[in-house]
Each structure stands twice: as C-alpha cells, then as structure tokens.
Protein backbone atom coordinates (compact mmCIF):
# COMPACT_ATOMS: atom_id res chain seq x y z
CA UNK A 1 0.00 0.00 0.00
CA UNK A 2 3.13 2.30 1.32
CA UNK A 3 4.55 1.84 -2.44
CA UNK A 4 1.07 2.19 -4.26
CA UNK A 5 0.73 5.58 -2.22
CA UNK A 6 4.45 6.87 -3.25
CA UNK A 7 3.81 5.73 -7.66
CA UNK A 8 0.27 8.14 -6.92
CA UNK A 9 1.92 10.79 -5.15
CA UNK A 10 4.77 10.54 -7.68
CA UNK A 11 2.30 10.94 -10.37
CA UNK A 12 0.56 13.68 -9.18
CA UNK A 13 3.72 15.71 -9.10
CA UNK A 14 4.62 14.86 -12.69
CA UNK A 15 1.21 16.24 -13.49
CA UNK A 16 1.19 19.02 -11.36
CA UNK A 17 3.88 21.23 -12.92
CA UNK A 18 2.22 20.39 -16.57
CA UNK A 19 -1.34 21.83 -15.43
CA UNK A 20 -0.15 24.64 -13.75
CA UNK A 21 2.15 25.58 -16.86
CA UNK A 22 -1.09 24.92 -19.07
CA UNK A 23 -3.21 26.87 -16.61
CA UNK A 24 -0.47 30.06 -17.02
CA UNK A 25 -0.32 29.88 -20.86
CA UNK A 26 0.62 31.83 -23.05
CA UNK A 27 3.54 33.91 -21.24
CA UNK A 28 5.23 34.49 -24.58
CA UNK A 29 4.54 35.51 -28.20
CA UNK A 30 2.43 32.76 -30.72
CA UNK A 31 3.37 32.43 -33.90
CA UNK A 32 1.22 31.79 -36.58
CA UNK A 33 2.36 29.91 -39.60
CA UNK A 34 0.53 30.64 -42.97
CA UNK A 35 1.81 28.18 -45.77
CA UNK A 36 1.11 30.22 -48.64
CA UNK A 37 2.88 33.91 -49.49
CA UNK A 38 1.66 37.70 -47.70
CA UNK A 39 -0.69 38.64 -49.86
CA UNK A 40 -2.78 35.70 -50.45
CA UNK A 41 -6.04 34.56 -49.33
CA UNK A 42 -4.67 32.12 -46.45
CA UNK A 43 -2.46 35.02 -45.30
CA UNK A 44 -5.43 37.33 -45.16
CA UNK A 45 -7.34 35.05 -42.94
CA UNK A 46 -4.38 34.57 -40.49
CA UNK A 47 -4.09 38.11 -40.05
CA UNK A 48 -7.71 38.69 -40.08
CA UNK A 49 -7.87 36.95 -36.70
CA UNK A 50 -4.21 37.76 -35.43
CA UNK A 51 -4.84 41.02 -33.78
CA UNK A 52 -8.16 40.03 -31.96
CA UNK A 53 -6.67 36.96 -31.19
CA UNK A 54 -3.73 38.52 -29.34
CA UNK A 55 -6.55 40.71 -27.46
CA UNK A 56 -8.15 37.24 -26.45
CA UNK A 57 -5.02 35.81 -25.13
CA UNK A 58 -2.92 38.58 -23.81
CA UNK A 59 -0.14 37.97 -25.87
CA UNK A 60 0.85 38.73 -29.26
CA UNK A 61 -0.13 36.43 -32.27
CA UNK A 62 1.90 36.99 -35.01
CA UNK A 63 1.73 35.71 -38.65
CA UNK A 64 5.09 33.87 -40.48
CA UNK A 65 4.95 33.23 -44.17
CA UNK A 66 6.61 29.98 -44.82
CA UNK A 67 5.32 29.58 -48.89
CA UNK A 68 6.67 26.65 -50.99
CA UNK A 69 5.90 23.13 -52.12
CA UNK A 70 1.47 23.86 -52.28
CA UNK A 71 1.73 25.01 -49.07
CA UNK A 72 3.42 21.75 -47.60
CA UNK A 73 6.71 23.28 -46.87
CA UNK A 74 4.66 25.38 -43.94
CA UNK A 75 2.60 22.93 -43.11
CA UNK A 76 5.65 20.69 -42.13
CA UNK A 77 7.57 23.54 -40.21
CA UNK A 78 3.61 23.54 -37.92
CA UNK A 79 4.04 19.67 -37.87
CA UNK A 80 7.49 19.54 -36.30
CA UNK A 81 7.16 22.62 -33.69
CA UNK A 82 7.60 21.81 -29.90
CA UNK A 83 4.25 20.64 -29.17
CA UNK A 84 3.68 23.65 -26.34
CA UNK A 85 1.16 25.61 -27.82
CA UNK A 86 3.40 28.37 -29.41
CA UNK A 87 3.46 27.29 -33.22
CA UNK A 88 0.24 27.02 -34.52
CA UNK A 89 -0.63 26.84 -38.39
CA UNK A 90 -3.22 27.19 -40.49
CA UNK A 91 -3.36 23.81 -42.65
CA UNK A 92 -5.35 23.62 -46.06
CA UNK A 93 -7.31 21.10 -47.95
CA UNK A 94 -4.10 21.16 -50.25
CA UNK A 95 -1.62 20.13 -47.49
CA UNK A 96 -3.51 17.30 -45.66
CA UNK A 97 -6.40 16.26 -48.27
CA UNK A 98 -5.02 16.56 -51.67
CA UNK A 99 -1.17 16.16 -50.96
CA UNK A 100 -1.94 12.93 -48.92
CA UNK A 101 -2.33 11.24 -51.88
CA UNK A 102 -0.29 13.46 -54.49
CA UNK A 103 2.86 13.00 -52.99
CA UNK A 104 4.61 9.64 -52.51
CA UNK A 105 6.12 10.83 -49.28
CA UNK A 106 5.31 13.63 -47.24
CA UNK A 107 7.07 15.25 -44.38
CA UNK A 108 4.45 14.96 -42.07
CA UNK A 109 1.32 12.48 -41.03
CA UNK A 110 -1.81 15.02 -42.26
CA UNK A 111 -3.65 13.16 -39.51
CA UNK A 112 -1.38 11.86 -37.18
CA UNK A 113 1.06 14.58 -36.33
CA UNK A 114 -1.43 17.51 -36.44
CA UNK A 115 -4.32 18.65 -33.92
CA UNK A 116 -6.92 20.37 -35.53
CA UNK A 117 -8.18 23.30 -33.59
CA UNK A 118 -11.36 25.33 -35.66
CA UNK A 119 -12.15 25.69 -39.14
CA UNK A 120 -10.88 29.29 -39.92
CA UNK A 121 -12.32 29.55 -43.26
CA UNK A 122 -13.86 27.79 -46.62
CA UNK A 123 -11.99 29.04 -49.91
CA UNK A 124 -14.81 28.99 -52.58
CA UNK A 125 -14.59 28.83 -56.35
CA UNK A 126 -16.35 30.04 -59.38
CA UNK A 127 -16.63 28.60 -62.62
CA UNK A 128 -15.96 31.18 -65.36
CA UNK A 129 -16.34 30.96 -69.03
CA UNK A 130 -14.86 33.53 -71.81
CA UNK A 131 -18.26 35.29 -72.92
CA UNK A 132 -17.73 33.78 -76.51
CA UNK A 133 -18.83 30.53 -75.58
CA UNK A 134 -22.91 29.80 -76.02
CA UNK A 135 -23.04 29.05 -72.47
CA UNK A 136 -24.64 30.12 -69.04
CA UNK A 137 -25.48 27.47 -66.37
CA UNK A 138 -23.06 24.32 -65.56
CA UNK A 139 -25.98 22.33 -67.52
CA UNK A 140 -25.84 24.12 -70.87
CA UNK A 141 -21.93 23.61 -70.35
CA UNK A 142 -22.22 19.98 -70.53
CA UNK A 143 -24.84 19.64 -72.98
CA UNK A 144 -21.88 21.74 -74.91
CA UNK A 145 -19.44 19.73 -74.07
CA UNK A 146 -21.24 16.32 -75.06
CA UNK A 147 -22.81 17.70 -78.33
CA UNK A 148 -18.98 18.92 -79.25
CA UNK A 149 -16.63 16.00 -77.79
CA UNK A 150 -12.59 16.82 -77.51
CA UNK A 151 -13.49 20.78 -78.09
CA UNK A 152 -13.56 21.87 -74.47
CA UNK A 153 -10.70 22.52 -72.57
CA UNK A 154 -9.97 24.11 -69.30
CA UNK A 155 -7.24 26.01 -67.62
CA UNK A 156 -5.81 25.53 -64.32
CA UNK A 157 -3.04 27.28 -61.78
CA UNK A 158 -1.04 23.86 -62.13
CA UNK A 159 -1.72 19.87 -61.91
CA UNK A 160 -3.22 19.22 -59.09
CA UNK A 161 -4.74 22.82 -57.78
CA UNK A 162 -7.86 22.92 -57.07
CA UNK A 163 -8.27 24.69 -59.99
CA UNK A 164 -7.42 21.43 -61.91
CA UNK A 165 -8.68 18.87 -59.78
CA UNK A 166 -12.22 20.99 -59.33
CA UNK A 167 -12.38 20.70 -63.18
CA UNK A 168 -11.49 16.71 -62.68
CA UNK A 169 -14.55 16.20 -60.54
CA UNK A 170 -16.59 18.30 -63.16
CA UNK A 171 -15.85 15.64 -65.76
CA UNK A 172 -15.79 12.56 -63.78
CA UNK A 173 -19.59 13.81 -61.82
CA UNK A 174 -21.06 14.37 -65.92
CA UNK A 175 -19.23 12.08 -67.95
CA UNK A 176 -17.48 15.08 -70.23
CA UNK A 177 -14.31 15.57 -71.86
CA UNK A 178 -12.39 18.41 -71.13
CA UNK A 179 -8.07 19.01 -71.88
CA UNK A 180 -6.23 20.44 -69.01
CA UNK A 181 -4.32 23.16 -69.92
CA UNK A 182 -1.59 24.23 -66.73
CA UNK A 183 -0.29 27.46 -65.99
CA UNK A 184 2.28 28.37 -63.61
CA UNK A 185 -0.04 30.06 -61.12
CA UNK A 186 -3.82 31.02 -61.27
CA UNK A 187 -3.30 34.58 -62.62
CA UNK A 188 -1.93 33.74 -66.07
CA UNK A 189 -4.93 31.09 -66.61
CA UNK A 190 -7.41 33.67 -65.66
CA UNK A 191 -5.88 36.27 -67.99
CA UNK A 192 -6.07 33.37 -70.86
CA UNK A 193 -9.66 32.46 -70.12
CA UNK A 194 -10.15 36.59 -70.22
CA UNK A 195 -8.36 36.84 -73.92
CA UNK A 196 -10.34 33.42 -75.08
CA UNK A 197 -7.27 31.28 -75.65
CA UNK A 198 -9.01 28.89 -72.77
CA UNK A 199 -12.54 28.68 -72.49
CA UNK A 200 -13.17 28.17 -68.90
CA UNK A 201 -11.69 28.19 -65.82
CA UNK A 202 -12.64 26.85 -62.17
CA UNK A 203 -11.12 30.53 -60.74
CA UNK A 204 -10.85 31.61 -57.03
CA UNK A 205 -13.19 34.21 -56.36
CA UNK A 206 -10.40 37.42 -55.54
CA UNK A 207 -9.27 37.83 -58.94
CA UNK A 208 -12.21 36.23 -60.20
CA UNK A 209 -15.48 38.46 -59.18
CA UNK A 210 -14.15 41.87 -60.63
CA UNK A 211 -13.83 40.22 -63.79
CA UNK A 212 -16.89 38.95 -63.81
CA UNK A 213 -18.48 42.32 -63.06
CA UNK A 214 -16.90 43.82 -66.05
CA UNK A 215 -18.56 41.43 -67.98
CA UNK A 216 -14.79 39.72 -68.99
CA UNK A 217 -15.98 36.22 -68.04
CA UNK A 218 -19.04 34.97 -67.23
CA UNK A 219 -20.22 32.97 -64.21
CA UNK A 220 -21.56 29.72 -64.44
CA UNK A 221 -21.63 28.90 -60.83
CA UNK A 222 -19.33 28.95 -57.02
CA UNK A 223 -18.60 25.14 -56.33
CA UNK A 224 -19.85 25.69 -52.67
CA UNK A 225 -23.17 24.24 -52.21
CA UNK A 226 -23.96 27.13 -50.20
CA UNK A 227 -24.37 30.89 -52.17
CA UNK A 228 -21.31 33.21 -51.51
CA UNK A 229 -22.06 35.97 -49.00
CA UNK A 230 -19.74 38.36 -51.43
CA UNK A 231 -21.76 37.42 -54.67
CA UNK A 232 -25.22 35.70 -53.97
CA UNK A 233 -26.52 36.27 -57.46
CA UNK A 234 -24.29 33.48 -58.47
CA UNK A 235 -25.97 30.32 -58.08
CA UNK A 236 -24.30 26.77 -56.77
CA UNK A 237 -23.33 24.95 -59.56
CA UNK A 238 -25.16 22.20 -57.47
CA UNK A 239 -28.55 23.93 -58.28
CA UNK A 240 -27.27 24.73 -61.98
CA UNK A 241 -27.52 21.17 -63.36
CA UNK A 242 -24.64 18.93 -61.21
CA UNK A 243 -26.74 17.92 -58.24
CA UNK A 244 -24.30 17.27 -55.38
CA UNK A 245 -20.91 19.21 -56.43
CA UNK A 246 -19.67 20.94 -53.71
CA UNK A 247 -16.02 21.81 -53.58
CA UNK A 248 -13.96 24.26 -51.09
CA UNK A 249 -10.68 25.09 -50.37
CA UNK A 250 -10.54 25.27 -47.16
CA UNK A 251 -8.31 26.23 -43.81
CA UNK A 252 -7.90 24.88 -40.76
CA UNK A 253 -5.77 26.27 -37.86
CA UNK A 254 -3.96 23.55 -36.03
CA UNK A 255 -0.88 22.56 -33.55
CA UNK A 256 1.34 19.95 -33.25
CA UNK A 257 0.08 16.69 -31.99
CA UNK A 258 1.22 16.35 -28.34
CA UNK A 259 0.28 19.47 -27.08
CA UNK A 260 -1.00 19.70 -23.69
CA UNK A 261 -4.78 19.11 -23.53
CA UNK A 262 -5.43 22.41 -21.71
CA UNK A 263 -3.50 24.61 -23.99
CA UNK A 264 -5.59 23.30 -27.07
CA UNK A 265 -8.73 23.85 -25.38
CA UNK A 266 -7.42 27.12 -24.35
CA UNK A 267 -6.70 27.93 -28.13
CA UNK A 268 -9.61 26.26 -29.16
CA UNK A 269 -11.91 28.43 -26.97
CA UNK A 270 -9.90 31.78 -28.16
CA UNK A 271 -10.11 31.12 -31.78
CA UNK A 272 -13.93 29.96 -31.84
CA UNK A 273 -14.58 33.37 -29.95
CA UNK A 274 -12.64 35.45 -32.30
CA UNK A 275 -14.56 33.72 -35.59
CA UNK A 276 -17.79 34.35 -34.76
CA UNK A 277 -16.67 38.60 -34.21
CA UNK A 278 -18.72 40.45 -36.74
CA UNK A 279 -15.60 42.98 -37.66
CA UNK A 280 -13.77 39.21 -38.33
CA UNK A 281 -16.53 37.41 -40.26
CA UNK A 282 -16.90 40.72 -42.31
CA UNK A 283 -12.91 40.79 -43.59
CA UNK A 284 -13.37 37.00 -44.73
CA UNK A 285 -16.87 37.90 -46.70
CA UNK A 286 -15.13 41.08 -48.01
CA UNK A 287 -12.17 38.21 -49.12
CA UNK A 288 -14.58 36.25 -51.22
CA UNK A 289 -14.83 33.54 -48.79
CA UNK A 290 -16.99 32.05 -46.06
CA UNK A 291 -16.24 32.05 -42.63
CA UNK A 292 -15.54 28.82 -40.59
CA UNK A 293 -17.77 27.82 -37.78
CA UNK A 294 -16.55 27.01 -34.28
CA UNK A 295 -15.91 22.73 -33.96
CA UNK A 296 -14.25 21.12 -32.09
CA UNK A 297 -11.05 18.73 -33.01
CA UNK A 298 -12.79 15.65 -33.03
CA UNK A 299 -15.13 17.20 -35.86
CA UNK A 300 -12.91 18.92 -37.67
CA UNK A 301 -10.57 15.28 -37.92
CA UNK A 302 -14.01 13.54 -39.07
CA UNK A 303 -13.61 16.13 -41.76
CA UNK A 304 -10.39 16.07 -42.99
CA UNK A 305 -9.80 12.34 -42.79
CA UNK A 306 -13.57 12.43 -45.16
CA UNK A 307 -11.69 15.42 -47.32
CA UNK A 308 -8.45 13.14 -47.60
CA UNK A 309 -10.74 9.97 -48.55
CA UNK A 310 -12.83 11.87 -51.08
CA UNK A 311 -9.93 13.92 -53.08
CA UNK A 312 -7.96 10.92 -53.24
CA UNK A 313 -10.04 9.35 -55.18
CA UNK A 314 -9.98 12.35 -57.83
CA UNK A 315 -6.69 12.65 -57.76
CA UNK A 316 -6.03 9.04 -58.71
CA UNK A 317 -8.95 9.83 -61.24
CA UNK A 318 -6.61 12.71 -62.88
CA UNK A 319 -3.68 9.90 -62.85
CA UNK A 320 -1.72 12.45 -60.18
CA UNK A 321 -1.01 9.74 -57.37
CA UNK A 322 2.20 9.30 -55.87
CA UNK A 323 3.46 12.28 -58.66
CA UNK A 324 5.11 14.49 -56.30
C-alpha cells in the first residue's frame, strides 16, 4: 500500500507542474504559420484573426509566411514545432487532403502529427467561361461539351490545384471531356480564359469576381453548395444542373500533436470566440470567402480524414497519385 501511495503521489507531481504551466499559458509571443505567401487569401485570414486573437489571449499572435511546395513546406515547419502551444498553423485542404495522396512521401502524417483546432475559413470557387462561348449554367456547359466532344478545354493554376482537380470532378460527376491546360499560377490562366485562348476556368473568387463584373468572363456557378455571402446572385453549380458538387478550399488552424490538452482547449476556446466577431466574419466575406464555424477537433478530424478519402479518389482519377 506504502509503495502504491508513493507511484500516486509521484504521479501527481509529474502532473502538477504540466497543469499549472497549461493553466499560465501563453507567457510568450504565438506564432502563426501561414503556408502560402503575404498577400494571399490564407495570409489574409491569419491576419484577419491575429490582432483580436492577441486581445483574447494577452499575448501577441503573429503571422510567419513559410510559402513553398502547395503550401506543404509550412505545413511541415507547424508539424514539427515543440508541441507547447506556441506554433500554430493554419493547414489547407491542399496540405492534408489533396497532398496525402499526391505525394509519394510527405514530411508529415496530415492526420497523425497535427491537432486540428477550428475551421478558420472555406476558400470557394467560381466557374468562369470567356463570354464567346454559347453558355450560361453548368448544364448548358455539358450539354456543350457532349454535343462537341474533344473541343472543351480548361485552364488551371497547375496539376493538381484545385483549380485542376475541381475541373477533374466536373468531368468525372457528368461524364465530359475536357483538356487540361496548366499554368504556372492562377493569374496567367485567368488572364487566358479573359483573352479566349481557354474557355473556362474553375477561378478563385479574388481575382475572379471583378472580372466577372466587367462582364470579362461569365459565371456559371461557385462550387460551394452554399451561395457566396460576397456574390449571392451566383448560383451553386449544385442547383445549376450537377446535383451534389460541392467543392472548397478550405483552412484549418492547427498545432502539433502532443500538445498539452489544456492549452488546445485554451486555443480552441480563443479562436472559436474570435470567428464568430462580426468585424472578423466581415474581412473573410469582403475576401470572397466564407467564414468557418466554431468545432471542435474531433469534428474537424471527421472532416479532414472524409476530405483526404474523397480527393484521393480524384486525384487518382486525374492519374496524379504518388506524382510528387
């Protein structure tokens, strides 16, 4: 019993020092890793909630670029930080769902060696046309397409964006043909679409909706089964004549796995409050995109490991597994 007592009171001191620490946190600056270039709509998010996040916690929050590799270069450097609660990052759909099956080896275990805290936000997409083509709903496009087989083609920011692989689901969910034409990015496709050397483009919605206003390119529908709070005069491409798309970028803020319990409920708690500001889920609108809803981790990984599941089956479909 005298030994029993001594392994219990043994314990409890191991765990006291932990709790209290957790209790205390932060004491220090957070950094915030954002896997894609300043400038950007991932960026834009982070910093979105940076500043009213720092408020929250009482210490500063600030944002690190760390671009490179789709955003999986970042993603690793979140991965690998000391699990304590001072590294977060905000991982994508292309880091943990479409790279899981992309790339033959990645740095990091998308579900494994990452704790997902809240959704920060859903990165929708808009299917554009040049204005020359006789189209204008998703179901006149592939009527189009299937009265004119091997004419259609469509441009993308680069095998295996979600500008391509968006366009992959497209075809497999109708039965069309459609070429994949690359570009090096998704501002050169969008300028191609604009001049009519591409027809159509799945575009994101930044550089996308001013164009569209102009009367450039014309919308055919946002892949979101939901209407965009930025543009709700364009219609789903769900209710346009593909019953059951719905396709999002998407961003989710996470730590490494192995951090303390109390600090990711801590976090947790913060970042949930900070989404649901209406100054915060304003800038995100204004972005073009949707604002995330407060979830917890066990939610969020039902998610992601459905995400991982579902775009791995495209991007076998596109013949893109194990390419990178």
């Amino acid at each position: 019993m005298k030994r029993l007592a001594l392994l219990v009171l043994a314990g409890l001191a191991v765990g006291a020092p932990t709790a209290a620490w957790a209790q205390d946190f932060p004491t220090r600056q957070i950094t915030l890793i954002a896997p894609w270039p300043a400038g950007g709509a991932v960026d834009a998010v982070c910093r979105a909630l940076a500043q009213p996040l720092s408020e929250r916690l009482g210490k500063s929050v600030v944002v690190e670029n760390r671009p490179g590799a789709g955003s999986v270069i970042g993603t690793a450097a979140g991965a690998k930080a000391a699990p304590d609660g001072y590294t977060m990052v905000m991982a994508g759909s292309g880091s943990l769902a479409i790279s899981a099956t992309m790339y033959k080896k990645l740095p990091y275990d998308p579900v494994k060696d990452l704790i997902p805290l809240t959704m920060g936000a859903k990165i929708p997409f808009v299917l554009v046309v040049n204005p020359s083509l006789p189209v204008h709903s998703p179901a006149e496009l592939v009527a189009y397409a299937k009265a004119n087989p091997g004419k259609l083609s469509f441009a993308s920011g680069g095998p295996g964006s979600p500008h391509h692989l968006y366009g992959e689901l497209l075809k497999s969910m109708t039965g069309i043909e459609m070429t994949h034409v690359p570009y090096k990015g998704s501002a050169p496709a969008l300028t191609d679409v604009i001049a009519g050397h591409v027809p159509l483009l799945f575009s994101d919605t930044v550089p996308s909706l001013p164009q569209i206003r102009e009367g450039k390119v014309r919308a055919l529908g946002v892949s979101t089964a939901v209407r965009l709070p930025s543009a709700p005069e364009i219609p789903p491409i769900a209710e346009g004549g593909v019953p059951g798309f719905d396709a999002a970028g998407w961003g989710v803020f996470s730590v490494p796995a192995g951090t303390p319990k109390e600090v990711v409920s801590k976090l947790q708690a913060a970042l949930n409050g900070v989404l649901v500001l209406p100054e915060v889920q304003q800038q995100i609108i204004r972005l073009g995109m949707i604002p995330g809803e407060p979830s917890s981790p066990e939610e969020l990984q039902r998610f992601i490991n459905g995400e991982i599941a579902r775009w791995g089956k495209v991007v076998q479909q596109a013949g893109l597994a194990g390419t990178e």
